[in-house]
Protein backbone atom coordinates (compact mmCIF):
# COMPACT_ATOMS: atom_id res chain seq x y z
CA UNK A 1 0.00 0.00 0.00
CA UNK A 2 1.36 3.11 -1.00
CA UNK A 3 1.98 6.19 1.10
CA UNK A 4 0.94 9.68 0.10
CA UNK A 5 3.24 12.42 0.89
CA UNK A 6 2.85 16.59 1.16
CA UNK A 7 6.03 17.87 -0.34
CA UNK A 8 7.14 21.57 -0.76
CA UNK A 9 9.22 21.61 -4.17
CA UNK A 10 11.16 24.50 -5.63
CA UNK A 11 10.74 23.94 -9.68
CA UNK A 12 13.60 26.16 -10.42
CA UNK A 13 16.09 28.40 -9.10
CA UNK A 14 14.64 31.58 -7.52
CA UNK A 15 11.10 29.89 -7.12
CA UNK A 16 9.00 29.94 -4.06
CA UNK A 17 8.10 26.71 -2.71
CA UNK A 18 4.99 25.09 -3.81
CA UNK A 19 3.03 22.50 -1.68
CA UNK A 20 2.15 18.74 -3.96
CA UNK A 21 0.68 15.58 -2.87
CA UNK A 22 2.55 12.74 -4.22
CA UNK A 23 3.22 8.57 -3.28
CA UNK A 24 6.13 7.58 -1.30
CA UNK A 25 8.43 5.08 -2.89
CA UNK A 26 9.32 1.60 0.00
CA UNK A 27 12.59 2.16 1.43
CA UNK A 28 15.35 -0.17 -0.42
CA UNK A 29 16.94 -2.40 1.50
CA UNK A 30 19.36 0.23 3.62
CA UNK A 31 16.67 2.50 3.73
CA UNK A 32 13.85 3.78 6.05
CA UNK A 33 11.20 5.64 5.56
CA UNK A 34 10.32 8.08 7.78
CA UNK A 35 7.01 10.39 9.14
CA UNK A 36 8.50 13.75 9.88
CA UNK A 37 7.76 15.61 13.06
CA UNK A 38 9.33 18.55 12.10
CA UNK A 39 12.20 20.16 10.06
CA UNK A 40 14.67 23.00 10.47
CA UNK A 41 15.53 25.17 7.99
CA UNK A 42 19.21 26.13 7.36
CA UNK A 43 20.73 28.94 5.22
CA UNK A 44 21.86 26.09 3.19
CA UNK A 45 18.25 25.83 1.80
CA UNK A 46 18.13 29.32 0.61
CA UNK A 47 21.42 29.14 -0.87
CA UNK A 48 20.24 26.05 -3.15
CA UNK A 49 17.05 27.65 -3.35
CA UNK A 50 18.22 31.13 -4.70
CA UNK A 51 20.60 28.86 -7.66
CA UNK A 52 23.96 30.41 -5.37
CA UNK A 53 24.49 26.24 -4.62
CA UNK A 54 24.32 23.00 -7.22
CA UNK A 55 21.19 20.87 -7.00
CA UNK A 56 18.79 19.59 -10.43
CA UNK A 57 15.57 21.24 -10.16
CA UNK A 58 12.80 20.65 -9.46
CA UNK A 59 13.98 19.31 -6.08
CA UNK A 60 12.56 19.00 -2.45
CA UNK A 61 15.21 20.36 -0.05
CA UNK A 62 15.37 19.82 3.41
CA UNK A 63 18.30 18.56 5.60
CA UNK A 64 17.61 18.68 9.52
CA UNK A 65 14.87 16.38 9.54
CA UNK A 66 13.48 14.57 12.67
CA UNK A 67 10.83 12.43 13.13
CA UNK A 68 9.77 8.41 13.39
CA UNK A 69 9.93 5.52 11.54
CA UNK A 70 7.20 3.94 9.72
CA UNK A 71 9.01 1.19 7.71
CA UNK A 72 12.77 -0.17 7.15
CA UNK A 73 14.79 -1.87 4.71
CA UNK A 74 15.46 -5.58 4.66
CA UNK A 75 18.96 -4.71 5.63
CA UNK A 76 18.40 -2.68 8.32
CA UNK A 77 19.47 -3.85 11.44
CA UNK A 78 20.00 -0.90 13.80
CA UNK A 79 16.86 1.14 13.80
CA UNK A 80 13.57 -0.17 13.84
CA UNK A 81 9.63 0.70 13.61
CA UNK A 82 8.97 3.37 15.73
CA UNK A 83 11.97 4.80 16.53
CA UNK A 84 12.66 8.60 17.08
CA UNK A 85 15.22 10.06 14.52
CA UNK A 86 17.44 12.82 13.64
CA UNK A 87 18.45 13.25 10.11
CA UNK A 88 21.83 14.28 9.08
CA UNK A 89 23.79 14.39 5.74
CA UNK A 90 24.53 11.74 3.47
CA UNK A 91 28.28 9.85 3.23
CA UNK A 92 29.11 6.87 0.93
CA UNK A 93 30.56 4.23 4.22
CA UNK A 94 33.16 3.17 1.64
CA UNK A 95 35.63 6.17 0.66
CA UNK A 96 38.48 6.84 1.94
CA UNK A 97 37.45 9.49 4.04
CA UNK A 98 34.39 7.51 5.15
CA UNK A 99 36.51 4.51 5.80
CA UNK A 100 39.23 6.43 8.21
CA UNK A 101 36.13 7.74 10.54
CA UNK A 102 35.82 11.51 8.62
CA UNK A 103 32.36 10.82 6.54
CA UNK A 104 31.99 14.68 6.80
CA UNK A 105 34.41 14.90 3.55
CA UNK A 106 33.09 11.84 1.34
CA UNK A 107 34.20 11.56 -1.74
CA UNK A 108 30.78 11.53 -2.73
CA UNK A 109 29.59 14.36 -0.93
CA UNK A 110 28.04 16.61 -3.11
CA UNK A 111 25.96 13.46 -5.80
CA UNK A 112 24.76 12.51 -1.90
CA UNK A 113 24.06 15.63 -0.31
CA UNK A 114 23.20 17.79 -3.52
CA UNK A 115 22.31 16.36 -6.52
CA UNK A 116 20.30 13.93 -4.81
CA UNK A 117 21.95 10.73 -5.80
CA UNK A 118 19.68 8.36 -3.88
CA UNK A 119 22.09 5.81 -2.31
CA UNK A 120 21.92 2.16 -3.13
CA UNK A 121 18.29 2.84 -5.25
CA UNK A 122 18.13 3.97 -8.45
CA UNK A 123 14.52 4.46 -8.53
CA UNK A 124 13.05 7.74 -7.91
CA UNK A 125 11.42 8.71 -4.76
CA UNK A 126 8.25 10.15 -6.50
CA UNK A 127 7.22 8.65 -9.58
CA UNK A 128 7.40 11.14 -12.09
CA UNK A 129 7.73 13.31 -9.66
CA UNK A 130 10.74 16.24 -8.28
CA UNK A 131 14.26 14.91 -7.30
CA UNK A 132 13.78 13.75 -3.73
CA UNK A 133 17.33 12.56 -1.85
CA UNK A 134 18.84 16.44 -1.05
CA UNK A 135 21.43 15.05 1.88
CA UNK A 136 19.44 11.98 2.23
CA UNK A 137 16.53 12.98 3.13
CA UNK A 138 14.70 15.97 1.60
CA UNK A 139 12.99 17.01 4.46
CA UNK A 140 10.53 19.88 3.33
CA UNK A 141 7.99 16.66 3.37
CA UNK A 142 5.46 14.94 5.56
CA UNK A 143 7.52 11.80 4.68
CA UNK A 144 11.14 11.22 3.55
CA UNK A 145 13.38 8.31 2.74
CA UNK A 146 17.02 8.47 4.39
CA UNK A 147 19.65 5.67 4.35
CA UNK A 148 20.54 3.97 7.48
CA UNK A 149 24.19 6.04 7.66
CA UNK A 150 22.46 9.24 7.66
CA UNK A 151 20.02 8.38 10.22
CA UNK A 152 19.82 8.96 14.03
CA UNK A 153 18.29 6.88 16.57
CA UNK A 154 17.24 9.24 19.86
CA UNK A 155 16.40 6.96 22.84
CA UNK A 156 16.30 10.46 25.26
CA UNK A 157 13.18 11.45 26.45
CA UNK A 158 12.98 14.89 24.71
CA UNK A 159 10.42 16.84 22.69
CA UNK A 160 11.54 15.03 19.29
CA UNK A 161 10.21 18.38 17.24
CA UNK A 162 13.17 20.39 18.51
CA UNK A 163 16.04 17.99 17.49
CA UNK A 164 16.42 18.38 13.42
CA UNK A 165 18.73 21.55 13.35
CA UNK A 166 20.92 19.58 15.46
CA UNK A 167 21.49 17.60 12.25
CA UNK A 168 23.02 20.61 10.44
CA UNK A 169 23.46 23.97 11.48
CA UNK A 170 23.55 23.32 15.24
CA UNK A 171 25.88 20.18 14.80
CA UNK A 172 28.04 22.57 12.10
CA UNK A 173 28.75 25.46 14.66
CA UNK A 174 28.90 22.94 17.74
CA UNK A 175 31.09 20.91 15.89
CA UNK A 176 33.53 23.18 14.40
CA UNK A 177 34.59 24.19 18.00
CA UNK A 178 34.11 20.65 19.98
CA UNK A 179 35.42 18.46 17.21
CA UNK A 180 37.32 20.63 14.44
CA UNK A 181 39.05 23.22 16.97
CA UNK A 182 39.18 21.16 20.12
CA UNK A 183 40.01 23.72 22.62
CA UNK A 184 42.39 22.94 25.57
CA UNK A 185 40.39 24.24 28.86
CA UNK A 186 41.12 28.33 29.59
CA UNK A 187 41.96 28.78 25.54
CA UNK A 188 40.80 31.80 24.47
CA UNK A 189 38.20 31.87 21.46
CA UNK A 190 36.90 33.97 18.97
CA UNK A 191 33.10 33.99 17.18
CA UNK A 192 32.70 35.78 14.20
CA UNK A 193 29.12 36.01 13.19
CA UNK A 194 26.51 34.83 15.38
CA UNK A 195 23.73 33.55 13.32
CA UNK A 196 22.50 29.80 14.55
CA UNK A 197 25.88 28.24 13.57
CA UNK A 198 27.74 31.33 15.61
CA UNK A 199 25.43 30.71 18.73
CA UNK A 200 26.09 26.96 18.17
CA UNK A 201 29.92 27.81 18.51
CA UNK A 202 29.62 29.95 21.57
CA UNK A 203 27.49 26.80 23.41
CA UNK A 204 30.55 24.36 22.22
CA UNK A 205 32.91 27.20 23.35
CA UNK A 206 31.10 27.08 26.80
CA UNK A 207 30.80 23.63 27.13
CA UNK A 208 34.52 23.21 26.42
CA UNK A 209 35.44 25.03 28.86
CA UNK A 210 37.12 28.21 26.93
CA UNK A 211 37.94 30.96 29.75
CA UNK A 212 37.43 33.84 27.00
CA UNK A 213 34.58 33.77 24.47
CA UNK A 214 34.85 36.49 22.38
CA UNK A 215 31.70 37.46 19.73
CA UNK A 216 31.86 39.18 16.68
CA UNK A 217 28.87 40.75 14.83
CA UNK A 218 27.36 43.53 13.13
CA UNK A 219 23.98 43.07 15.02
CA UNK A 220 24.11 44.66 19.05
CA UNK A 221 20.77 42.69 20.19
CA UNK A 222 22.43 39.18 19.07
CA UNK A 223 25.95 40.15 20.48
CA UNK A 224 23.92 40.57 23.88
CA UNK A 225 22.11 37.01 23.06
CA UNK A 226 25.58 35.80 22.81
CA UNK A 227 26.55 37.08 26.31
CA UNK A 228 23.43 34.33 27.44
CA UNK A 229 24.93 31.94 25.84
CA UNK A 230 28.17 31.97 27.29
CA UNK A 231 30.36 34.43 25.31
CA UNK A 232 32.39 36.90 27.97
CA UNK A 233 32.91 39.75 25.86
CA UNK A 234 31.31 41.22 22.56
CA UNK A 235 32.63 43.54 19.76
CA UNK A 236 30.45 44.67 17.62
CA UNK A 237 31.69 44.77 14.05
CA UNK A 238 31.29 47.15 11.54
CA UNK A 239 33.02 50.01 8.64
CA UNK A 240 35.07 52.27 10.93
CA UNK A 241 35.92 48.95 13.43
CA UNK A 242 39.42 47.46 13.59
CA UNK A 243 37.80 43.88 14.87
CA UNK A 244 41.65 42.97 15.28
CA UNK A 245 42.92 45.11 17.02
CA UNK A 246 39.62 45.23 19.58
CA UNK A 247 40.23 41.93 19.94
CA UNK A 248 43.60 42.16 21.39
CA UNK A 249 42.30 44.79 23.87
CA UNK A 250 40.19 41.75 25.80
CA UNK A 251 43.17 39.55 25.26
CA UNK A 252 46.54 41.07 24.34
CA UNK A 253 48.52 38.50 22.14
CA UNK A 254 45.60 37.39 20.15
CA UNK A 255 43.10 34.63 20.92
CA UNK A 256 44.10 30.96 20.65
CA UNK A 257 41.15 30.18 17.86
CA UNK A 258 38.70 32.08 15.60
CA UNK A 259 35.36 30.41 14.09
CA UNK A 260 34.82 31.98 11.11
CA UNK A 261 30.69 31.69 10.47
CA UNK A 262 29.58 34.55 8.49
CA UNK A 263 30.77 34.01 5.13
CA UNK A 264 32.11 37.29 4.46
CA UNK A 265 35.88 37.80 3.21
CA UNK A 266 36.10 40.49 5.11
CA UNK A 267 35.44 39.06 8.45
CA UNK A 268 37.08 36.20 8.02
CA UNK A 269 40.29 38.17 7.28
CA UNK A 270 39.67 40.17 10.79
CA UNK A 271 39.09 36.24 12.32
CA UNK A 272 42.56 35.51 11.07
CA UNK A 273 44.38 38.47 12.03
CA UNK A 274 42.83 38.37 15.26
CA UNK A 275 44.54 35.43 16.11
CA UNK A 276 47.83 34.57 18.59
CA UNK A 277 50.82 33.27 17.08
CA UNK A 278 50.39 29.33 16.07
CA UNK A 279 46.26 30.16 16.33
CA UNK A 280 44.09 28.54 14.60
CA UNK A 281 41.30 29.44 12.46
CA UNK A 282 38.06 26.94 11.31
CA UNK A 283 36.26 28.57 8.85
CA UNK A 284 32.61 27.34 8.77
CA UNK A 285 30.15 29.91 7.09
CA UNK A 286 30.28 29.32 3.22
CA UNK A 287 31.25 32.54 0.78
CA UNK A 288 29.17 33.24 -2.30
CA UNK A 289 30.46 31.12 -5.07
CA UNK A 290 33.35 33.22 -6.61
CA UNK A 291 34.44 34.74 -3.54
CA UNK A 292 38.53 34.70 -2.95
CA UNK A 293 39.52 34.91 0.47
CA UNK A 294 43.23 36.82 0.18
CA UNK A 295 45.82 35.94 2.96
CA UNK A 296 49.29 37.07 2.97
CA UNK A 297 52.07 34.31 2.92
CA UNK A 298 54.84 35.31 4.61
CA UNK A 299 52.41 36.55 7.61
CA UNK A 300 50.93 33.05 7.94
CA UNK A 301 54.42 31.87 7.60
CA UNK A 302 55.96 34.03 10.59
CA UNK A 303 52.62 33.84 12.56
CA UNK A 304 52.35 29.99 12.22
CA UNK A 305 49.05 30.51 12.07
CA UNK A 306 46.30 27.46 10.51
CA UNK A 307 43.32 27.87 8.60
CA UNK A 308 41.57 24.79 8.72
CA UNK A 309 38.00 24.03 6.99
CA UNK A 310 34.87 22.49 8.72
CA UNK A 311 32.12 20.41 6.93
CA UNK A 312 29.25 19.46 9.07
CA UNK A 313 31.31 20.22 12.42
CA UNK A 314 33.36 17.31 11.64
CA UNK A 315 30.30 15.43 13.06
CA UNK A 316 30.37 11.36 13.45
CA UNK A 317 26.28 12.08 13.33
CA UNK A 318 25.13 9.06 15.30
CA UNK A 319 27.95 10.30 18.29
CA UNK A 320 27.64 13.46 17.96
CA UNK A 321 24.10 14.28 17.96
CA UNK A 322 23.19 12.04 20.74
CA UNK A 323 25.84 13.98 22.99
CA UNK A 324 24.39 17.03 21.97
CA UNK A 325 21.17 16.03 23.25
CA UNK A 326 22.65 14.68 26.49
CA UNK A 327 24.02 18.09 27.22
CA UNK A 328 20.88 20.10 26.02
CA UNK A 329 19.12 17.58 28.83
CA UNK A 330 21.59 18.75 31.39
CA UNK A 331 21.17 21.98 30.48
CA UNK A 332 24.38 22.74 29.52
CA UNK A 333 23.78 23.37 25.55
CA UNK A 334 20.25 25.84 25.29
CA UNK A 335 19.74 25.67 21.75
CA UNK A 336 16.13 25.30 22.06
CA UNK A 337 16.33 29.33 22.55
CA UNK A 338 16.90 29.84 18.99
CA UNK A 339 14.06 28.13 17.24
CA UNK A 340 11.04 29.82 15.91
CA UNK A 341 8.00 27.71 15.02
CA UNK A 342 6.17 27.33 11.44
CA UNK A 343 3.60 25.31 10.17
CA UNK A 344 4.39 23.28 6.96
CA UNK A 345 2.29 25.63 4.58
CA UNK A 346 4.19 28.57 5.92
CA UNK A 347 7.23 27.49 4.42
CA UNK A 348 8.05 30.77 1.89
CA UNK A 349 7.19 33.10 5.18
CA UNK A 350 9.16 31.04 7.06
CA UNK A 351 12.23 31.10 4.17
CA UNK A 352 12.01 35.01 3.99
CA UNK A 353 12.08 35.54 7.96
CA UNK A 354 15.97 33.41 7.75
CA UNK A 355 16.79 35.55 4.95
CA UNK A 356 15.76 38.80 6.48
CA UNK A 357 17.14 37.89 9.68
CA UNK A 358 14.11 37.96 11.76
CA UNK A 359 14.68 34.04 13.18
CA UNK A 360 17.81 32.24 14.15
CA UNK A 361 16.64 28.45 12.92
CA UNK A 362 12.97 28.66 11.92
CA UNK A 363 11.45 24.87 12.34
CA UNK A 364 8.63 23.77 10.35
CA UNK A 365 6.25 21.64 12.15
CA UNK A 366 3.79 18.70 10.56
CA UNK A 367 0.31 18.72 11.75
C-alpha cells in the first residue's frame, strides 16, 4: 500500500516553494522511511534555493529532519519501527574518508548531499515526480526516505520536534569548536558572526570550557544574546571597526582560535588576524560562489598561524548528535532558545524571515 506524501518543491532556481501531494516510494533495503515531526531550515536551503548552490531542479530540499519511523529496509538492522530520529547528511561508508572515521568529507559528498543521488536505489522517490534525496533525506515533506548512515536513533526522552537543526546547522557550529578546533580548557576563542551556527559555537565554546569567548557581529541585540549563551565579551563589528585590534584589547597577544561563520571575506580576514601566534582558524560559514579569500604568505608563515576548513562540524552524526542532546538535557547546551515555530504551509514566510534575519533556525512543524 502506498503512502501519500505533502512535499514543498522548488521547480527552479529563484522559485518559491509550492506545496504537492505525491506517493512515497518503499525504502530499499538500507533505507527507512520516515514520518516527519518537524524540520529546520538552514541557510543552506536558501542558498540552493536562490541557484547560489548546485542541486537539479525541481527538487525537495530539506536537511535537519526529525521524526519516526514507519518502515525499514530488509537490511536494516540498527533502527527499527517506531523509533525517534534525527536526520543528518549523506556519506558513501566506503571512501576513503568515510573509511578512516571523517564521513563529513566523502568523496561523494556533493551526488549525496546535492544532486540527490539516492544511495543504493536507483529508482526515484516520487514517480514522475521532483528529485527527492537532497542530503538523504529531503525534508521539506510529511515523509522522507534516508539511508541507514544518515540516520539517528534518539532513545532520550525529549520533545523530538526540537532535534532536526541539530542535524546541520547546530551540529556545524557545535562541531567546528568541539570536534574541528578542540580547545584545551582556559583557551581563548573567537566567534565571528553569530547567526544559529555562531550561537552553536559559543554553546561548544562554553561547554569546552574556553575561559574567553569572544563574539563578533554587526547586530548589538544578538551580540547581547551571545553574552546568554556563554560568550564573555562582545565587539560589535562594523566600517570604521578594527575587529583585530579590539580583539587584542580583551586579550593582548591574540586569541588561541577564531570560528569563522559569516561568510564574508572580510570578516574572516579580521578572524585571522585576530589570532595569537600558532592560532588557529576553522572557517565554517560558506562565501558566495566566486568569492577569494586573500591571505598574505609570509604573515601566515611568521605567525604559524592554521586555517583549517569544517564540513558538518566534523560530526560522526550518530555520536555526535546524541551527545548534543545529552548536554541540552543537562542543560548545559540551550539551543532550544533559537528556534522559531512554522507550520508546513508557511514554508516561503518562514524562508524570507531566515533571509531577512528575523529568526535564528525557523522549524517547520507537521500537523
Amino acid at each position: 500500500m502506498s503512502t501519500s506524501a505533502r512535499i514543498a518543491v522548488v521547480a527552479k532556481a529563484g522559485a518559491d516553494y509550492e506545496i504537492e501531494t505525491r506517493d512515497i516510494a518503499d525504502p530499499g533495503p538500507h533505507e527507512v522511511l520516515i514520518k516527519l515531526v518537524a524540520t529546520g531550515v538552514c541557510h543552506t536551503d536558501l542558498s540552493v534555493q536562490a541557484g547560489n548552490l548546485p542541486t537539479n531542479y525541481p527538487v525537495v530540499l530539506g536537511h535537519e529532519g526529525a521524526g519516526i519511523i514507519l518502515k525499514v529496509g530488509s537490511h536494516v538492522r540498527d533502527l527499527a519501527e517506531g523509533d525517534k530520529v534525527v536526520l543528518s547528511y549523506g556519506s558513501c561508508g566506503h571512501c576513503r574518508p568515510c573509511e578512516e572515521g571523517d564521513p563529513a568529507y566523502c568523496a561523494d559528498f556533493e551526488a549525496l548531499n546535492f544532486m540527490n543521488e539516492r544511495q543504493g536505489d536507483d529508482a526515484p522517490v516520487f514517480d514522475d515526480g521532483p528529485n527527492a534525496a537532497f542530503f538523504q533525506q529531503s525534508s521539506f515533506a510529511t515523509h522522507s526516505i534516508a539511508h541507514e548512515r544518515n540516520v539517528v536513533k534518539i532513545d532520550a526522552d525529549v520533545d523530538i520536534s526540537l532535534l532536526g537543526p541539530l542535524g546541520c546547522g547546530i551540529q556545524t557550529g557545535a562541531g567546528a569548536v568541539m570536534r574541528t578546533a578542540r580547545p584545551p580548557a582556559g583557551s581563548s576563542l573567537l566567534v565571528s558572526g553569530v547567526g544559529s551556527v555562531g550561537m552553536a559555537a559559543v554553546m561548544g565554546a562554553k561547554v569546552a570550557g574556553c575561559s574567553t569567548i569572544i563574539a563578533v557581529d554587526t547586530n548589538a541585540d544578538r551580540l547581547e544574546l551571545a553574552r546568554e549563551f556563554g560568550a564573555t565579551d562582545t565587539v560589535q563589528a562594523g566600517k570604521d571597526v578594527d575587529v583585530a585590534e579590539e580583539v587584542r584589547k580583551i586579550v593582548a597577544g591574540g586569541v588561541d582560535f577564531s570560528i569563522e561563520c559569516s561568510g564574508n571575506d572580510k570578516a574572516a580576514r579580521a578572524a585571522l588576524q585576530a589570532l595569537a601566534k600558532r592560532g588557529t582558524l576553522v572557517v565554517v560559514g560558506a562565501p558566495p560562489s566566486g568569492t577569494e579569500y586573500a591571505f598574505d604568505a609570509n604573515e601566515q608563515i611568521l605567525s604559524g598561524r592554521k586555517i583549517v576548513g569544517c564540513v558538518e562540524g566534523d560530526a560522526k552524526v550518530k555520536q555526535f548528535i546524541p551527545e548534543l542532546v545529552h548536554l541540552y538535557e543537562r542543560g548545559l547546551f540551550p539551543f532550544d532558545r533559537l528556534i522559531e515555530r512554522y507550520p508546513f504551509d508557511k514554508i516561503n514566510e518562514a524562508v524570507k524571515d531566515l533571509h531577512d534575519g528575523k529568526v535564528f533556525k525557523p522549524v517547520l512543524e507537521f500537523g
